[in-house]
PDB file of N, CA and C in Angstrom:
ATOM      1  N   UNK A   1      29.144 -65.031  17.907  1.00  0.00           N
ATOM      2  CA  UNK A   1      30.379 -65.780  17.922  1.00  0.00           C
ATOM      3  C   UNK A   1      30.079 -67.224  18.316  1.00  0.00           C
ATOM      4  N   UNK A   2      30.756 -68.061  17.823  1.00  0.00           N
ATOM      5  CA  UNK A   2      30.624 -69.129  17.859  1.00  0.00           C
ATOM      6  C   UNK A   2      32.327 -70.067  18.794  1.00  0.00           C
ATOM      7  N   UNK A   3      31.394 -70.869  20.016  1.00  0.00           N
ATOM      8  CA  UNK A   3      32.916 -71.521  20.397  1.00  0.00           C
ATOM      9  C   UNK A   3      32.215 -73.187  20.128  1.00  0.00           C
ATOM     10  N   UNK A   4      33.794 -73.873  20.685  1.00  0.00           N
ATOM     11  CA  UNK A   4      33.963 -75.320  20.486  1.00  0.00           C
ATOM     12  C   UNK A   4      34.181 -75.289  22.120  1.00  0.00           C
ATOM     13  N   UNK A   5      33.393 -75.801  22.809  1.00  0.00           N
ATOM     14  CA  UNK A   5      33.908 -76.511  24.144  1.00  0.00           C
ATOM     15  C   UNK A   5      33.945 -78.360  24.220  1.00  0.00           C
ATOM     16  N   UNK A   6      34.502 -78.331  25.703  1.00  0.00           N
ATOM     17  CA  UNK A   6      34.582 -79.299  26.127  1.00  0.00           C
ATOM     18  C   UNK A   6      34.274 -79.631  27.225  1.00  0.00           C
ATOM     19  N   UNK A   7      33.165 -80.503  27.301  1.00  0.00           N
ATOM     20  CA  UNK A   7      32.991 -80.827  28.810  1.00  0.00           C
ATOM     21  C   UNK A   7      33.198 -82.170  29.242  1.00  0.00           C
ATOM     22  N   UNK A   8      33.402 -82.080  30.986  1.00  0.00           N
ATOM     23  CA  UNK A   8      33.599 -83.651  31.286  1.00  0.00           C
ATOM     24  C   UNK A   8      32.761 -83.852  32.346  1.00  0.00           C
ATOM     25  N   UNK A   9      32.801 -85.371  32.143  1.00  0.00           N
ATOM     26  CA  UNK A   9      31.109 -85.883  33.509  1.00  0.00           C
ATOM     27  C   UNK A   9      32.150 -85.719  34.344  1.00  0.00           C
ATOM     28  N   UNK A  10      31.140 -85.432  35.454  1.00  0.00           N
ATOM     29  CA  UNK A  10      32.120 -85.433  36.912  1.00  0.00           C
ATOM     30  C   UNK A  10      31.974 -86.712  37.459  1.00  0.00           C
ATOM     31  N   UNK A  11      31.067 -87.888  37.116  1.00  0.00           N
ATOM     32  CA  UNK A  11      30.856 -89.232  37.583  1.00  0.00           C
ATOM     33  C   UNK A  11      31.698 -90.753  36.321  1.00  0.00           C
ATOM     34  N   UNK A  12      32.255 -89.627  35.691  1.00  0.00           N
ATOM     35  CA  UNK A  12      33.196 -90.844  34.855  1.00  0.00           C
ATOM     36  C   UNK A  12      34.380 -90.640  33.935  1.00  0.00           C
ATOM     37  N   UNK A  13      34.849 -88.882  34.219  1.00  0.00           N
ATOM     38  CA  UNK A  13      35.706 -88.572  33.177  1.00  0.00           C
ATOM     39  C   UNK A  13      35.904 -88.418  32.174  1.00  0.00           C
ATOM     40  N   UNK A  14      34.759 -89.328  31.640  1.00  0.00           N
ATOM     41  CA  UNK A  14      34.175 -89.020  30.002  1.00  0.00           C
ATOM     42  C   UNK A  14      34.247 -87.575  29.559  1.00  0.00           C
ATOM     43  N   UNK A  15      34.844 -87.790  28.120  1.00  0.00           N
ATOM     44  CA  UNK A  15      34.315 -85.685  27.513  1.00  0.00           C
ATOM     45  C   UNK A  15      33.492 -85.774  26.426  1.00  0.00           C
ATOM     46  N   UNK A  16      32.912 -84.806  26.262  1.00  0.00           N
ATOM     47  CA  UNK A  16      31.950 -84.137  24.871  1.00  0.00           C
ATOM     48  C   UNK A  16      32.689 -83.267  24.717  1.00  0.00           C
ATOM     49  N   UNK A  17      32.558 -83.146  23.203  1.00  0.00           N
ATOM     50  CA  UNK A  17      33.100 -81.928  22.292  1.00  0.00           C
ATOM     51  C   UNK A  17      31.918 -81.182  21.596  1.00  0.00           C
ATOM     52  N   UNK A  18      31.258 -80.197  21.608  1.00  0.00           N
ATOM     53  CA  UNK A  18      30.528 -79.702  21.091  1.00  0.00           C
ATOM     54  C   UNK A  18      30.694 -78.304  20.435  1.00  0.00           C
ATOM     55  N   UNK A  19      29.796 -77.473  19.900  1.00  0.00           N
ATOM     56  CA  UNK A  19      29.653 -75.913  19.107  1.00  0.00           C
ATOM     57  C   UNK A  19      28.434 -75.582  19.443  1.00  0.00           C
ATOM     58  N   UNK A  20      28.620 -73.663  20.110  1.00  0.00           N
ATOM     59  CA  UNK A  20      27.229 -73.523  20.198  1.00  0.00           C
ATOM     60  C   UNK A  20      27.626 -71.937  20.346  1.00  0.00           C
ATOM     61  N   UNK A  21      26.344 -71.332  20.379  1.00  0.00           N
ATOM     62  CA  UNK A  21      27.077 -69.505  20.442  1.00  0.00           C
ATOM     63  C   UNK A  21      26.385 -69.032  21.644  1.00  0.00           C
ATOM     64  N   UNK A  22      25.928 -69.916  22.625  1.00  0.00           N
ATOM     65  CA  UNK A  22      25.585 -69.429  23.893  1.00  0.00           C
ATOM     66  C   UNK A  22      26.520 -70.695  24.896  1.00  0.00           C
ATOM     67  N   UNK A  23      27.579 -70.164  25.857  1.00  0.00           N
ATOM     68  CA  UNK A  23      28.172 -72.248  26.432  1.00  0.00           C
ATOM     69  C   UNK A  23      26.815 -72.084  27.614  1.00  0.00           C
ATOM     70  N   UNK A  24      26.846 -71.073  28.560  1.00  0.00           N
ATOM     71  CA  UNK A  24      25.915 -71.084  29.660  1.00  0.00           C
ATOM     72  C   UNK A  24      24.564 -71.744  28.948  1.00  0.00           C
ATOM     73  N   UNK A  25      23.638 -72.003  28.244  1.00  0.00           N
ATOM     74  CA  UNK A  25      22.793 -72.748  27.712  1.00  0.00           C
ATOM     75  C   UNK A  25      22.736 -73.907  27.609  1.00  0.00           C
ATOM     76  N   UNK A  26      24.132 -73.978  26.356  1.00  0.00           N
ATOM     77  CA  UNK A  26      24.564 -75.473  26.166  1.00  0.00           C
ATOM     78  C   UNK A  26      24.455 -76.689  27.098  1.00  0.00           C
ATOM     79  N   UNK A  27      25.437 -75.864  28.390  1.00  0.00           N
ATOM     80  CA  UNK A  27      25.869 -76.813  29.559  1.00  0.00           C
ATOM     81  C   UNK A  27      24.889 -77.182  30.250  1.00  0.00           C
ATOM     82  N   UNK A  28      23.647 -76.310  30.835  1.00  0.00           N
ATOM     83  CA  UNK A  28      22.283 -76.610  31.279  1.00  0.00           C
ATOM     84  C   UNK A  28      21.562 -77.431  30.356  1.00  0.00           C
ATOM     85  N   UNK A  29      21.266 -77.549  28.890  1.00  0.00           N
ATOM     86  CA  UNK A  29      20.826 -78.210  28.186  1.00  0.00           C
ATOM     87  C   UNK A  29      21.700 -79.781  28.546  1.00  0.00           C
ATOM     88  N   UNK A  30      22.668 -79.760  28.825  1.00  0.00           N
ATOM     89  CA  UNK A  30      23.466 -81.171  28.513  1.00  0.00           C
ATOM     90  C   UNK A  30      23.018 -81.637  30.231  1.00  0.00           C
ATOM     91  N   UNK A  31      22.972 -80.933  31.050  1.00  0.00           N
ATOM     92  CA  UNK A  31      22.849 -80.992  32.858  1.00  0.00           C
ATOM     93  C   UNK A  31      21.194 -81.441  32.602  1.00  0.00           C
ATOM     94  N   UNK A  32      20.392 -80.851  31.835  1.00  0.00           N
ATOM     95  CA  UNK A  32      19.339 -80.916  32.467  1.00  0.00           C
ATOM     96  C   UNK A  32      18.329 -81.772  31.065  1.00  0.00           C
ATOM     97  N   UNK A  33      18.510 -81.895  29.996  1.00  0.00           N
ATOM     98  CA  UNK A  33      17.592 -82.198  28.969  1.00  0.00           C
ATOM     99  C   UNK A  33      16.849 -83.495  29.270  1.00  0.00           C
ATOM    100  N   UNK A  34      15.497 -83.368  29.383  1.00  0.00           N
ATOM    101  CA  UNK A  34      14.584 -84.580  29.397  1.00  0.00           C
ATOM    102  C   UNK A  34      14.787 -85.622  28.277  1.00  0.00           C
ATOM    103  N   UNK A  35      15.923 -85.269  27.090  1.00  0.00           N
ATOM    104  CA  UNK A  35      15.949 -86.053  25.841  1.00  0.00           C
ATOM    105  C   UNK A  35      16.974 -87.271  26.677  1.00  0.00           C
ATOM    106  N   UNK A  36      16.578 -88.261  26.283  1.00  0.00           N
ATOM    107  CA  UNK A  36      17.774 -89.331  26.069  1.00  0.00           C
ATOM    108  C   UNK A  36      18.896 -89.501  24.902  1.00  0.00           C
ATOM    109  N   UNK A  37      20.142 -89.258  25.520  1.00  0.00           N
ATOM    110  CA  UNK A  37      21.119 -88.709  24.367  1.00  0.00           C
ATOM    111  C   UNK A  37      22.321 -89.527  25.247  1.00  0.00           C
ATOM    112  N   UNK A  38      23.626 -89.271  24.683  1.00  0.00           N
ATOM    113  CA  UNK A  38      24.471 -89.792  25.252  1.00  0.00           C
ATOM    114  C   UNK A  38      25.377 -88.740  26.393  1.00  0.00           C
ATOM    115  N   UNK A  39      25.072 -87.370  26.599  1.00  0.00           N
ATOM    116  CA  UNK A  39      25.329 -86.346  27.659  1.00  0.00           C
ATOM    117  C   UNK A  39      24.258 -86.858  29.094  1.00  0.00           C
ATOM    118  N   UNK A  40      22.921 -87.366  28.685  1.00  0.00           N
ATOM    119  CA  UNK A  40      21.826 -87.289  29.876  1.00  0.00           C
ATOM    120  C   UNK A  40      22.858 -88.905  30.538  1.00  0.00           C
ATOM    121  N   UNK A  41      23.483 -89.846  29.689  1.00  0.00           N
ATOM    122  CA  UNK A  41      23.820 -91.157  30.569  1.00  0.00           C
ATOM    123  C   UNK A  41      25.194 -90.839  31.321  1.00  0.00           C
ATOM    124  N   UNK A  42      25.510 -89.714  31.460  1.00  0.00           N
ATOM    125  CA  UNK A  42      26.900 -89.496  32.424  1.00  0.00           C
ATOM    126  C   UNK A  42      26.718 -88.296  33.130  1.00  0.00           C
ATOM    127  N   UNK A  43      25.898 -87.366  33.387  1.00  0.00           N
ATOM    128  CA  UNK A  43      25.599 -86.688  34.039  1.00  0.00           C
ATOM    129  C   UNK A  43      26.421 -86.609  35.520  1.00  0.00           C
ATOM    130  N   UNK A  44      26.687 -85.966  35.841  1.00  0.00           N
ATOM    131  CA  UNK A  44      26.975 -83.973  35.890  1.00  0.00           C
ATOM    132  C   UNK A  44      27.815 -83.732  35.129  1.00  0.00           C
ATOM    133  N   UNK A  45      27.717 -82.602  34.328  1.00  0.00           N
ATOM    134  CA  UNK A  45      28.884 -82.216  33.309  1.00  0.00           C
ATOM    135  C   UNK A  45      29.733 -81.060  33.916  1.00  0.00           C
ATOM    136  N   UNK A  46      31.111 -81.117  33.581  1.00  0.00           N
ATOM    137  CA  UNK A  46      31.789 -79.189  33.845  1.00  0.00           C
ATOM    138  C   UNK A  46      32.479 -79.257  32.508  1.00  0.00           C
ATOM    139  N   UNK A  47      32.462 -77.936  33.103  1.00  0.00           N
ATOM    140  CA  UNK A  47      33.035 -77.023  31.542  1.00  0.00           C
ATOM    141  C   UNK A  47      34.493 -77.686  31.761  1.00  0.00           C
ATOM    142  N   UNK A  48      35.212 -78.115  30.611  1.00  0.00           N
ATOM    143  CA  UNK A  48      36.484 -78.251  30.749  1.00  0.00           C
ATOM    144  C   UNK A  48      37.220 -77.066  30.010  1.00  0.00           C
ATOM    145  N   UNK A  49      36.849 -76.785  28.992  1.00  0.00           N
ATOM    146  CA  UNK A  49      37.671 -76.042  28.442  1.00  0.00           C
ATOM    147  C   UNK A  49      36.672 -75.159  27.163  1.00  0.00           C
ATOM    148  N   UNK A  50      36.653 -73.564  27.027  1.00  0.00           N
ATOM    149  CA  UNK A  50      35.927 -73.311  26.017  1.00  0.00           C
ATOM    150  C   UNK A  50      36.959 -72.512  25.121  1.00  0.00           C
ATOM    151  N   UNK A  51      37.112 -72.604  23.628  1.00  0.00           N
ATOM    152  CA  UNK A  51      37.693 -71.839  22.943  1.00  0.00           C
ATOM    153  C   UNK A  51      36.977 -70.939  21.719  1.00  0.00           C
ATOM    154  N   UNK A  52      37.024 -70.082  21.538  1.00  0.00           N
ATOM    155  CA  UNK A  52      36.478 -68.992  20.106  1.00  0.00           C
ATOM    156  C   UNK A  52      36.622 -69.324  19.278  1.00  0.00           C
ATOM    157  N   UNK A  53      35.895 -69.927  18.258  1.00  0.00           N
ATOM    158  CA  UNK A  53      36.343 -69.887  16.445  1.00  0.00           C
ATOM    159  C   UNK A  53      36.174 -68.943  15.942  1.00  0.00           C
ATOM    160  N   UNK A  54      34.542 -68.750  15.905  1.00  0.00           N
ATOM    161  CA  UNK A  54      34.395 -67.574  14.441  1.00  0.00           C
ATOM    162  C   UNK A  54      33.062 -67.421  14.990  1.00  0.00           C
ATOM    163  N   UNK A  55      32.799 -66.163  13.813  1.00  0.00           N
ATOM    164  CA  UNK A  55      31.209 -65.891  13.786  1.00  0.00           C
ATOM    165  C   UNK A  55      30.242 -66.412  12.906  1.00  0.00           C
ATOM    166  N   UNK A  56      31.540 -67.646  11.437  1.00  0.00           N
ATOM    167  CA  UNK A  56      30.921 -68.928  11.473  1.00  0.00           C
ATOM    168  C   UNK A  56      30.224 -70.338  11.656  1.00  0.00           C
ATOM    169  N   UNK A  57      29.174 -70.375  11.788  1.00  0.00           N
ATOM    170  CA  UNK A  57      28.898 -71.422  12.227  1.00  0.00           C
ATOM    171  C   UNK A  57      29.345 -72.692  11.588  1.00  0.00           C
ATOM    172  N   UNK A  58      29.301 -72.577  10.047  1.00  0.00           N
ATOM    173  CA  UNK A  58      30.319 -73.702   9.290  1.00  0.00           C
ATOM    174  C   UNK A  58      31.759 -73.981   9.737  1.00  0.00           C
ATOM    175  N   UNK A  59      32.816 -73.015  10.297  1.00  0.00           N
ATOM    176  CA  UNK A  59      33.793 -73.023  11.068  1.00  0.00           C
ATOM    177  C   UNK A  59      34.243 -73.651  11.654  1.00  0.00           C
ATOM    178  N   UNK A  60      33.013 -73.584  13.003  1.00  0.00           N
ATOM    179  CA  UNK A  60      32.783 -74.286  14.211  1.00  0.00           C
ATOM    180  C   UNK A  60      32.472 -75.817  13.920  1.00  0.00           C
ATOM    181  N   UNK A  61      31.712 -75.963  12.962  1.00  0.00           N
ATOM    182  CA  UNK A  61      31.020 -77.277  12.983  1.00  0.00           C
ATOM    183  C   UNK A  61      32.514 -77.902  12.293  1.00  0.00           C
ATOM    184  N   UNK A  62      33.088 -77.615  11.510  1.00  0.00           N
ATOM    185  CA  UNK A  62      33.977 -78.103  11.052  1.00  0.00           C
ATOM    186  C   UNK A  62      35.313 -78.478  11.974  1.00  0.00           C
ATOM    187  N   UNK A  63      35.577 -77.624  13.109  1.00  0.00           N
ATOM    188  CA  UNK A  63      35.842 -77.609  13.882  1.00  0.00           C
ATOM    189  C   UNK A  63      35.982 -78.342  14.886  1.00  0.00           C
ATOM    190  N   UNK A  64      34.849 -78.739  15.153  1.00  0.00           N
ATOM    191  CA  UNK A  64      34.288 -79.770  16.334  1.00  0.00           C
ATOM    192  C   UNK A  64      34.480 -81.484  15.516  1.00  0.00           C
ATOM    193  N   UNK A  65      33.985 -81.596  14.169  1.00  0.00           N
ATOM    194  CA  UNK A  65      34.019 -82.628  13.352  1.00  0.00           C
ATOM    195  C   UNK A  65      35.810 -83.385  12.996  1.00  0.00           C
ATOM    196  N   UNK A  66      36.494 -82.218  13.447  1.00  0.00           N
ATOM    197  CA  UNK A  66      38.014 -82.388  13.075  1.00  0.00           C
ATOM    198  C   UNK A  66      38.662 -83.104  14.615  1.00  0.00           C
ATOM    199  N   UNK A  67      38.066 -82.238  15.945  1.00  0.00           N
ATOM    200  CA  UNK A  67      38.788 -82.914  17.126  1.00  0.00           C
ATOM    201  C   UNK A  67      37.868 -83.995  16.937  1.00  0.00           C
ATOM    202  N   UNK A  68      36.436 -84.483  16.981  1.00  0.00           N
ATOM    203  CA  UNK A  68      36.029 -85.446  17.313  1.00  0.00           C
ATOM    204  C   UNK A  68      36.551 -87.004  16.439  1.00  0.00           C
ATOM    205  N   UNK A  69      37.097 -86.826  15.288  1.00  0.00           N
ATOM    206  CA  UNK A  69      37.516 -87.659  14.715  1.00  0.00           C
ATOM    207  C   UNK A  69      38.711 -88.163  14.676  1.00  0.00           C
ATOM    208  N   UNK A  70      39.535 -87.041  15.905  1.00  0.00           N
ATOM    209  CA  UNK A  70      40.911 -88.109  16.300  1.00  0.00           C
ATOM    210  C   UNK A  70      41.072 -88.658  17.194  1.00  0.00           C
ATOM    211  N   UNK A  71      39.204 -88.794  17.954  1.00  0.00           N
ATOM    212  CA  UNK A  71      39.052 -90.388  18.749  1.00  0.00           C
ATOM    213  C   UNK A  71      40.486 -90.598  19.597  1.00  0.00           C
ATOM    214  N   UNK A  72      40.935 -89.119  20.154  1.00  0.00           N
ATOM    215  CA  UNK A  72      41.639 -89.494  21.252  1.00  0.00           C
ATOM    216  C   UNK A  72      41.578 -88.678  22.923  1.00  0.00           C
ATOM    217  N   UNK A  73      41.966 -89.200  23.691  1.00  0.00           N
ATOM    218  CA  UNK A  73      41.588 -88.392  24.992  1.00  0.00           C
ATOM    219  C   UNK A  73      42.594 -87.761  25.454  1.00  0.00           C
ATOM    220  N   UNK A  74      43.903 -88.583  24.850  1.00  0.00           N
ATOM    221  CA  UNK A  74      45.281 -87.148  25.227  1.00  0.00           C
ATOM    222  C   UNK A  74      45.188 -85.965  24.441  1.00  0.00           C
ATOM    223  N   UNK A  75      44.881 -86.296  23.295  1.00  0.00           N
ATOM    224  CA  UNK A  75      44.693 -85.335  22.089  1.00  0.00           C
ATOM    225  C   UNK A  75      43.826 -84.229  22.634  1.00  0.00           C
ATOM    226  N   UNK A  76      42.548 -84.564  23.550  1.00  0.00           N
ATOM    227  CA  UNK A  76      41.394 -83.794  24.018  1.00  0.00           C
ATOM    228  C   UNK A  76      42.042 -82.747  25.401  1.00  0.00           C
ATOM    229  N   UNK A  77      42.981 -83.779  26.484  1.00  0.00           N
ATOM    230  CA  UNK A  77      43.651 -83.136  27.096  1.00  0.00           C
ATOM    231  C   UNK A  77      44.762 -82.143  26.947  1.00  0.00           C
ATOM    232  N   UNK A  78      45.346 -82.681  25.519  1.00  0.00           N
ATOM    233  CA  UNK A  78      46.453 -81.399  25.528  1.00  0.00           C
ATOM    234  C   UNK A  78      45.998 -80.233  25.240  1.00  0.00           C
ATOM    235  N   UNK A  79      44.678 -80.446  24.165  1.00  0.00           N
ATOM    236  CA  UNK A  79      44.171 -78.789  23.552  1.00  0.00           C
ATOM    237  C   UNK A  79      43.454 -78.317  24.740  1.00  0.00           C
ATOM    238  N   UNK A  80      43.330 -78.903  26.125  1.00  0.00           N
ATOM    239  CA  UNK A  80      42.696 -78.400  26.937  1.00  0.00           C
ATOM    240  C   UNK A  80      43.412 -77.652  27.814  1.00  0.00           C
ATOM    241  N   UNK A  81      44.509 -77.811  27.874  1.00  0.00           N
ATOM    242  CA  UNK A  81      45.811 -77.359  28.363  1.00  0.00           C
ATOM    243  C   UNK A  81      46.379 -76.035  27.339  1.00  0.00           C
ATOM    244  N   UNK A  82      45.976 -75.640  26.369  1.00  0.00           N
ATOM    245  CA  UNK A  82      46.653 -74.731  25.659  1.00  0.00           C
ATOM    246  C   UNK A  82      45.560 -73.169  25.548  1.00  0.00           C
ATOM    247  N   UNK A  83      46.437 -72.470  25.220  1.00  0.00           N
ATOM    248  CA  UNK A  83      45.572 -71.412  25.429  1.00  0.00           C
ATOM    249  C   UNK A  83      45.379 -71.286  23.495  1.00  0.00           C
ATOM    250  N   UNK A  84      45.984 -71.465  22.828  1.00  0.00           N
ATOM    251  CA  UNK A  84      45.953 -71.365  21.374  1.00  0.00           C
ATOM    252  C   UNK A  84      45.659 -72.694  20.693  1.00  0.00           C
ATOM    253  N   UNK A  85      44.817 -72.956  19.900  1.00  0.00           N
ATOM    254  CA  UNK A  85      44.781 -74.539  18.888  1.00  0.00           C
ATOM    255  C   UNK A  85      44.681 -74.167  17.823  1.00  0.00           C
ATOM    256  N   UNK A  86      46.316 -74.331  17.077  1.00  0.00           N
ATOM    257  CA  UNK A  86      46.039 -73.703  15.268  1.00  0.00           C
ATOM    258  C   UNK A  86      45.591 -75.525  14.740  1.00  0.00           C
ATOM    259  N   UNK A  87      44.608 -75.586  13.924  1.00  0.00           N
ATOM    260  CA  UNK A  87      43.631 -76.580  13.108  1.00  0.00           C
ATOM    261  C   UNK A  87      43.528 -75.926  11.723  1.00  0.00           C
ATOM    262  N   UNK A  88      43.532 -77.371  10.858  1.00  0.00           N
ATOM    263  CA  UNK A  88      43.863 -77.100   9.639  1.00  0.00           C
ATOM    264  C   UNK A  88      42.491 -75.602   8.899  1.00  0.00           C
ATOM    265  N   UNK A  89      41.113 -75.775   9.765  1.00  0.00           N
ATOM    266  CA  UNK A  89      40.328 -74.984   9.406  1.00  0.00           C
ATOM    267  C   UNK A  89      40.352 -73.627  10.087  1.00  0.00           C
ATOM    268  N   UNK A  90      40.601 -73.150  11.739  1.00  0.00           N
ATOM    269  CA  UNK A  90      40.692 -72.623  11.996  1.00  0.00           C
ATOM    270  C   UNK A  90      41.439 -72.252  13.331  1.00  0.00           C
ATOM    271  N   UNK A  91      41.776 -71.560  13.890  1.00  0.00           N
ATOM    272  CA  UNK A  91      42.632 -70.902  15.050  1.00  0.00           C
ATOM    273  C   UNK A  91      41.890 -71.369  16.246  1.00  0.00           C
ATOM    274  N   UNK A  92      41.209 -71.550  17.909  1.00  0.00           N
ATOM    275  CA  UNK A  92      41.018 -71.850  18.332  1.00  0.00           C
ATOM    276  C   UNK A  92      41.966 -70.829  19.236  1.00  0.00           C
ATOM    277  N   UNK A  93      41.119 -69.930  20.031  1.00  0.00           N
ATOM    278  CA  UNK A  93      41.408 -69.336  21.238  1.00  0.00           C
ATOM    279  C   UNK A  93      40.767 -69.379  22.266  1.00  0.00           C
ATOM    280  N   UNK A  94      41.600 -69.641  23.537  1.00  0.00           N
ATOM    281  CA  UNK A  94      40.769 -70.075  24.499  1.00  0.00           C
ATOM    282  C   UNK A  94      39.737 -68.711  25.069  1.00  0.00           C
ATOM    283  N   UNK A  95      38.798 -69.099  26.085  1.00  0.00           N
ATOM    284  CA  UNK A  95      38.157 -68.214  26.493  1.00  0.00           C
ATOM    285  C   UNK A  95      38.232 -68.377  28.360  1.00  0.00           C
ATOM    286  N   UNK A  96      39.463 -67.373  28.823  1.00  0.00           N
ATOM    287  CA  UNK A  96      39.771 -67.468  30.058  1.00  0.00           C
ATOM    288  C   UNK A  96      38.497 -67.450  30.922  1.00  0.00           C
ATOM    289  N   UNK A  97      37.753 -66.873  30.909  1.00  0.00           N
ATOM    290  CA  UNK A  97      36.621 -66.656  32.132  1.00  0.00           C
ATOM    291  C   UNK A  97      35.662 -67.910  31.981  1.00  0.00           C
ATOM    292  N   UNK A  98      35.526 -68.708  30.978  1.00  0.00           N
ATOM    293  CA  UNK A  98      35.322 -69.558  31.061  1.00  0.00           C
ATOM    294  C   UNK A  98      35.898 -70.865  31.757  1.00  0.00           C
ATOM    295  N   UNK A  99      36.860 -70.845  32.215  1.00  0.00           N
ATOM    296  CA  UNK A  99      37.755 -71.888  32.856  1.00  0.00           C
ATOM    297  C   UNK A  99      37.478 -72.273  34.103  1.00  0.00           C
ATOM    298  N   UNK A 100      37.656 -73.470  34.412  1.00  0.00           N
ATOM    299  CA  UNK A 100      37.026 -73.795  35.925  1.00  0.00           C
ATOM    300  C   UNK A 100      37.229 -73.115  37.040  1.00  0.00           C
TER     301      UNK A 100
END
């Protein structure tokens, strides 16, 4: 299965939107990667919010490509606030145990 999370630095409020089918990985990869990227320049990250797409990975990516392009941060906060996100590609359910 594949989700779309969201995380935010704890040193600037900033969020990432990403897709991945492990989040516990992801989030250590973004906390800890020796790469220089734009997650390693705001460091510490938390989970803000994780939701389920599919067991597509095209889905997901499509997914993630759709919030990231409405380049907004209320937009990022409200779907973070919802337990359901219907998107023109797919449904978006949250994943409670994931939540802060």
């Amino acid at each position: 299965m594949y989700y779309i999370y969201v995380i935010e630095s704890e040193s600037t409020g900033k969020y990432y939107i990403g897709h991945t089918d492990n989040i516990e990985r992801r989030l250590f990869e973004h906390n800890n990667s020796l790469n220089i990227s734009y997650t390693s320049k705001y460091r510490p990250w938390k989970i803000k919010a994780v939701f389920e797409v599919s067991g597509d990975r095209g889905v997901a990516m499509n997914a993630e490509k759709f919030i990231k392009r409405q380049k907004s941060k209320k937009f990022l906060e409200r779907i973070c606030c919802q337990n359901k996100v219907d998107l023109p590609m797919a449904q978006l359910v949250r994943v409670p145990q994931m939540r802060d």
